[in-house]
N, C-alpha and C. Protein backbone atom coordinates (compact mmCIF):
# COMPACT_ATOMS: atom_id res chain seq x y z
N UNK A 1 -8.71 21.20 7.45
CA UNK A 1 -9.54 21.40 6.30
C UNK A 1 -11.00 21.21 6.68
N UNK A 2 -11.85 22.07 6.22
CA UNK A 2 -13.29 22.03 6.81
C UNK A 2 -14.11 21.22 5.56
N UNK A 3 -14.88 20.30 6.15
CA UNK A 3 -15.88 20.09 5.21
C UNK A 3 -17.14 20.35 4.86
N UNK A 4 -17.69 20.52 3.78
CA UNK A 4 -18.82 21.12 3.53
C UNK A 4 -20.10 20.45 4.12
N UNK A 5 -21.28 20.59 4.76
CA UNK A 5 -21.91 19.95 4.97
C UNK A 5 -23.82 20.18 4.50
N UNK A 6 -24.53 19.51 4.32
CA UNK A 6 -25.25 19.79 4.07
C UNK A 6 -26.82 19.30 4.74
N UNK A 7 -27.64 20.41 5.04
CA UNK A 7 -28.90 19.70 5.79
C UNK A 7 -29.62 18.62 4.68
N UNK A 8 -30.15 18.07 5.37
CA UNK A 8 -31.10 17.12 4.64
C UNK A 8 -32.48 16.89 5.61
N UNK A 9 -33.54 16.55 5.37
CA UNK A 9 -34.54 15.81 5.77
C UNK A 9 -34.88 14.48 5.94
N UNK A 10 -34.90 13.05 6.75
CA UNK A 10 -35.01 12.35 6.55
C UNK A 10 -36.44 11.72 7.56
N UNK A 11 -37.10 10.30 7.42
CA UNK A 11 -37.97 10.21 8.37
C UNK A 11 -37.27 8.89 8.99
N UNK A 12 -37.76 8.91 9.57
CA UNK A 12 -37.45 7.30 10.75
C UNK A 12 -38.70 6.75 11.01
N UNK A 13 -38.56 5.58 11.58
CA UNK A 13 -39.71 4.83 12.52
C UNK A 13 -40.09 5.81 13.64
N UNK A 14 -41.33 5.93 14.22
CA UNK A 14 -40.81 6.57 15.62
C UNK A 14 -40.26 5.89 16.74
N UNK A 15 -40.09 4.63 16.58
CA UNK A 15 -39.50 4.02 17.40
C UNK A 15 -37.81 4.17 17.58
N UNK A 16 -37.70 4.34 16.85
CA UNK A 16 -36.19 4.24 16.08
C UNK A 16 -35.89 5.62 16.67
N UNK A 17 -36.50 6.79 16.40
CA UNK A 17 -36.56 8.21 16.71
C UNK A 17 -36.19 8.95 17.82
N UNK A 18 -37.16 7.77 18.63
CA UNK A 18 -36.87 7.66 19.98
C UNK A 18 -35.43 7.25 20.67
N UNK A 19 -35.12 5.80 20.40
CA UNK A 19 -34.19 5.85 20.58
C UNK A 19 -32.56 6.61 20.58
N UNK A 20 -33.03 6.98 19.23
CA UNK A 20 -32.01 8.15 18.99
C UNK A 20 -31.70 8.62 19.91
N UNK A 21 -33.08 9.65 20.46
CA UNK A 21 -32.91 10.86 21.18
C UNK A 21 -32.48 10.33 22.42
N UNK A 22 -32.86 9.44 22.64
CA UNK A 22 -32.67 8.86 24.20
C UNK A 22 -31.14 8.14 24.51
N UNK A 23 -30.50 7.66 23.36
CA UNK A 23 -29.14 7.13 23.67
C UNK A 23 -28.29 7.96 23.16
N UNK A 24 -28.30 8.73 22.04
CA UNK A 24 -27.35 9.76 21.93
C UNK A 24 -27.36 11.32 21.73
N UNK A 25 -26.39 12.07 22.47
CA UNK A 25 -26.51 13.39 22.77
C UNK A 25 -26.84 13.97 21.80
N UNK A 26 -27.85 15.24 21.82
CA UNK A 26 -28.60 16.27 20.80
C UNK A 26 -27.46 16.40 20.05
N UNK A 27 -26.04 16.75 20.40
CA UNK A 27 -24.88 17.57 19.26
C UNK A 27 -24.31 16.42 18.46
N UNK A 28 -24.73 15.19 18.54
CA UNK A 28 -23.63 13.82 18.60
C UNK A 28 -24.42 12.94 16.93
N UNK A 29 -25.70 13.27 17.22
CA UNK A 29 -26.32 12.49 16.29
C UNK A 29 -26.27 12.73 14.87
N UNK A 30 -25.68 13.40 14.75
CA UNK A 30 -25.39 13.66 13.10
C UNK A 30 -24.25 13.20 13.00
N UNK A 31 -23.29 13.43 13.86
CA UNK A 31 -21.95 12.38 13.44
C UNK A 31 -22.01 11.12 13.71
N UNK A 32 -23.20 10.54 14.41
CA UNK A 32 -23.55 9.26 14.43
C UNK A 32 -24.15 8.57 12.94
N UNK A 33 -25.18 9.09 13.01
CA UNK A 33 -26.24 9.18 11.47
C UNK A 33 -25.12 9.06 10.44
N UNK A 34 -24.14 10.23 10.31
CA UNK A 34 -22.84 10.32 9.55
C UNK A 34 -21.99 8.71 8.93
N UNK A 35 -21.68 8.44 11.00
CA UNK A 35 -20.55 7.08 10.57
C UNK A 35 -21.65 5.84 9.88
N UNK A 36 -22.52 5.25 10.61
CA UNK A 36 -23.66 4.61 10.24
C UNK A 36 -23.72 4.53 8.91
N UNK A 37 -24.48 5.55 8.28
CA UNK A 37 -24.78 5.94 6.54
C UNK A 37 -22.77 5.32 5.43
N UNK A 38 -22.11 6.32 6.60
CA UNK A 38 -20.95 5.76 5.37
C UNK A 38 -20.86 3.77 5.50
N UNK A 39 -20.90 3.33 6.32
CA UNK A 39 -20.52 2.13 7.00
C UNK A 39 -21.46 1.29 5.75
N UNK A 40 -22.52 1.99 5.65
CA UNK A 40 -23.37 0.93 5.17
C UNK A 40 -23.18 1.24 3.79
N UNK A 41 -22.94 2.29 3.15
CA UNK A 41 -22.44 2.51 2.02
C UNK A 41 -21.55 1.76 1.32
N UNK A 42 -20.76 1.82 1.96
CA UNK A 42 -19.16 1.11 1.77
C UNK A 42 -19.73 -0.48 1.85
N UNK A 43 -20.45 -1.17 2.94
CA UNK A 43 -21.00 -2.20 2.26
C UNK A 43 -21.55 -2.83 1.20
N UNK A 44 -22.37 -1.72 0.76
CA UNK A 44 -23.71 -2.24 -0.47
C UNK A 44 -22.65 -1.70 -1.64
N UNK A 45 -21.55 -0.79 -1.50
CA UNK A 45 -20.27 -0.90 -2.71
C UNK A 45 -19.80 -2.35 -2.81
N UNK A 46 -19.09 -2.64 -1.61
CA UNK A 46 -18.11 -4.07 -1.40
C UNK A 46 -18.92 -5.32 -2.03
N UNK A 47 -20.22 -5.36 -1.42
CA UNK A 47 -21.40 -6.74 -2.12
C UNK A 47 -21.22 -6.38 -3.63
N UNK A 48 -21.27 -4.78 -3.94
CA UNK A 48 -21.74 -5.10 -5.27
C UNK A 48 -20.51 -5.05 -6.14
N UNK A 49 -19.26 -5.01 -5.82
CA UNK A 49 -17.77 -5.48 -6.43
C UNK A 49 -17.92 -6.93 -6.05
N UNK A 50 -18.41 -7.69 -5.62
CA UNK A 50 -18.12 -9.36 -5.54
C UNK A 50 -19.24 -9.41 -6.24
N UNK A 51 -20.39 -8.92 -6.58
CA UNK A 51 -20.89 -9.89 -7.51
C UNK A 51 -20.54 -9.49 -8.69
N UNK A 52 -19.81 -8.26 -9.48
CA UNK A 52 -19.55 -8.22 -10.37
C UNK A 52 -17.88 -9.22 -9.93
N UNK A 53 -17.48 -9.78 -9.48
CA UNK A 53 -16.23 -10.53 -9.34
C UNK A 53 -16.43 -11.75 -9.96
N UNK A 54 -17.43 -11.84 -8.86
CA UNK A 54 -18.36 -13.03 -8.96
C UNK A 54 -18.58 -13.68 -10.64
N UNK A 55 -19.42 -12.55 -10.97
CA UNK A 55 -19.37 -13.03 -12.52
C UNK A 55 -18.23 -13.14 -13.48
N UNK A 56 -17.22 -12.30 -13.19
CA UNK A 56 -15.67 -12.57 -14.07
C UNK A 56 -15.61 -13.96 -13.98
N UNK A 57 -15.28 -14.17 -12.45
CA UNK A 57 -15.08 -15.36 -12.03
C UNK A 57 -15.63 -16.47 -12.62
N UNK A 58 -17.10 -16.71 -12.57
CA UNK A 58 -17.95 -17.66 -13.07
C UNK A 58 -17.53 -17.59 -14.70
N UNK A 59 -17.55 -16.82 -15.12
CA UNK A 59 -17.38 -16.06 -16.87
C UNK A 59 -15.36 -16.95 -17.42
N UNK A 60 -14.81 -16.75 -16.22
CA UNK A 60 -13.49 -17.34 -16.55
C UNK A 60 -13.22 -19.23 -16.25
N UNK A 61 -14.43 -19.95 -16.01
CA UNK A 61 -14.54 -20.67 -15.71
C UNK A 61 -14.16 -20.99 -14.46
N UNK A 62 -13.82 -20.37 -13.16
CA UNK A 62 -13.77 -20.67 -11.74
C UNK A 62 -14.34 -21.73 -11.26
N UNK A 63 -13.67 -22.00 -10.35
CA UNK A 63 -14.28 -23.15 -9.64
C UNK A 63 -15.51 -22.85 -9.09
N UNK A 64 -16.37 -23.87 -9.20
CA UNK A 64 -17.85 -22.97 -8.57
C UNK A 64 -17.77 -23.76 -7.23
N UNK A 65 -17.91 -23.07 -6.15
CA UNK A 65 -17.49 -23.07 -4.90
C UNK A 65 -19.31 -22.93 -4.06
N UNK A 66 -19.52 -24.33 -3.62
CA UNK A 66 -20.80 -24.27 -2.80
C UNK A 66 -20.98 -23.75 -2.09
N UNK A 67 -19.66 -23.24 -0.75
CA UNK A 67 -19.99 -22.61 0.49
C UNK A 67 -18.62 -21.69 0.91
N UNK A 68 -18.90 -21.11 1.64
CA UNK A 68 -17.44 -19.83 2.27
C UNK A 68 -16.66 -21.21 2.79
N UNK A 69 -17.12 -22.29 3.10
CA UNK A 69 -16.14 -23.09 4.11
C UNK A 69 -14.90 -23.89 2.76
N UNK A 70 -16.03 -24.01 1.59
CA UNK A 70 -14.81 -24.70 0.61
C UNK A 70 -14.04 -23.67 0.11
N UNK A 71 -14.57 -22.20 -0.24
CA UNK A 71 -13.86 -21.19 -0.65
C UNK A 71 -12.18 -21.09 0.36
N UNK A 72 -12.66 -21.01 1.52
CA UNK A 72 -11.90 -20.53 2.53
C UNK A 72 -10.72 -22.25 2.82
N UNK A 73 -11.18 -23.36 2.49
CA UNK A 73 -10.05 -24.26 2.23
C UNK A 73 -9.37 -24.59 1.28
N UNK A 74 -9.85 -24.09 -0.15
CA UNK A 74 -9.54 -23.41 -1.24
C UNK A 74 -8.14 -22.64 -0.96
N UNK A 75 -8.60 -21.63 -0.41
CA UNK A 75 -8.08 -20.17 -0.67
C UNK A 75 -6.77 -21.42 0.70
N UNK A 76 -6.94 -22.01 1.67
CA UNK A 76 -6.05 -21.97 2.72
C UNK A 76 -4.73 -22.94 1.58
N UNK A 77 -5.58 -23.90 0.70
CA UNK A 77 -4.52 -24.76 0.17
C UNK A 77 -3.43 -24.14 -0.70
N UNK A 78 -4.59 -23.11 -1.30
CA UNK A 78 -3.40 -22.14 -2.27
C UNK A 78 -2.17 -21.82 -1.55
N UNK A 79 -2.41 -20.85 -1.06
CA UNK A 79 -1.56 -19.89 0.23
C UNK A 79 -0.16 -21.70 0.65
N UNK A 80 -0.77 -22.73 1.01
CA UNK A 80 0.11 -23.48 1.49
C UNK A 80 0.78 -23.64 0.60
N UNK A 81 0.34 -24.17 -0.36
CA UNK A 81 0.95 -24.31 -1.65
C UNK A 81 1.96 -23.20 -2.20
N UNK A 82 1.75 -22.22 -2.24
CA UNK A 82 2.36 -21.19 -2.41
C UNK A 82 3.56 -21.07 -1.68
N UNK A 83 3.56 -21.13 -0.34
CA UNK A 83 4.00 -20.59 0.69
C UNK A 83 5.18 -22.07 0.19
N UNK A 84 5.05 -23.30 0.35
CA UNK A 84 5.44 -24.40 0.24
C UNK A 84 6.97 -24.39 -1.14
N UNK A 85 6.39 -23.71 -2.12
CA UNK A 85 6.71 -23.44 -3.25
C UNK A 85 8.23 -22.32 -3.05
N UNK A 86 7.88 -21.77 -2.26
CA UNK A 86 8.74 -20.12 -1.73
C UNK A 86 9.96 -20.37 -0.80
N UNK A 87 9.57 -21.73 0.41
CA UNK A 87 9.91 -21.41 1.41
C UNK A 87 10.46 -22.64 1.50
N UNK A 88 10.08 -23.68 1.15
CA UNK A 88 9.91 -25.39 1.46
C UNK A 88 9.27 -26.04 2.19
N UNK A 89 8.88 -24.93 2.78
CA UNK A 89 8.13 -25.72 4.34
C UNK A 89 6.69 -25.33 4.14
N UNK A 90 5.73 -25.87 4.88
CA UNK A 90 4.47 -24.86 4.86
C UNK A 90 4.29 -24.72 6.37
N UNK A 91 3.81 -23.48 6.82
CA UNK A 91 3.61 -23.00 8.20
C UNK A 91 2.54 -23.58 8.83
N UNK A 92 2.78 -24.41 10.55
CA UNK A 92 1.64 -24.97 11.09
C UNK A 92 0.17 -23.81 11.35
């Protein structure tokens, strides 16, 4: 299946420009430019689904969680707990 593609215009740094030309091949850089652009896309989507999470969350009374390190021992106790609940055991 072919996809449609379309020119565009964009500017760069010339520094940046440079580089381009100098690390990747004349035919290559648009499917570079390509993966890059989606990559970062799909990021600034993902940030902006957690902060609308974020606010459910806060909005449902959630635990308000100071740092990724309490989130992430949080999230490990659940899972044990869980797992504990299922199985009897919890996994080392």
């Amino acid at each position: 299946m072919a996809t449609t593609v379309t020119r565009i215009n964009i500017t760069l740094p010339k520094n940046l420009a440079s580089e381009l030309k100098e690390v990747i091949p004349a035919r290559e850089r648009s499917k570079v430019i390509t993966e890059a652009l989606k990559e970062r896309i799909a990021r600034m989507k993902r940030e902006e689904s957690l902060k609308k999470l974020k606010g459910v969350w806060d909005k449902a009374g959630g635990i308000p969680f100071k740092s990724d390190k309490e989130l992430k021992a949080w999230r490990r106790s659940l899972w044990a707990s869980t797992e504990k609940r299922f199985t009897g055991k919890i996994r080392e």
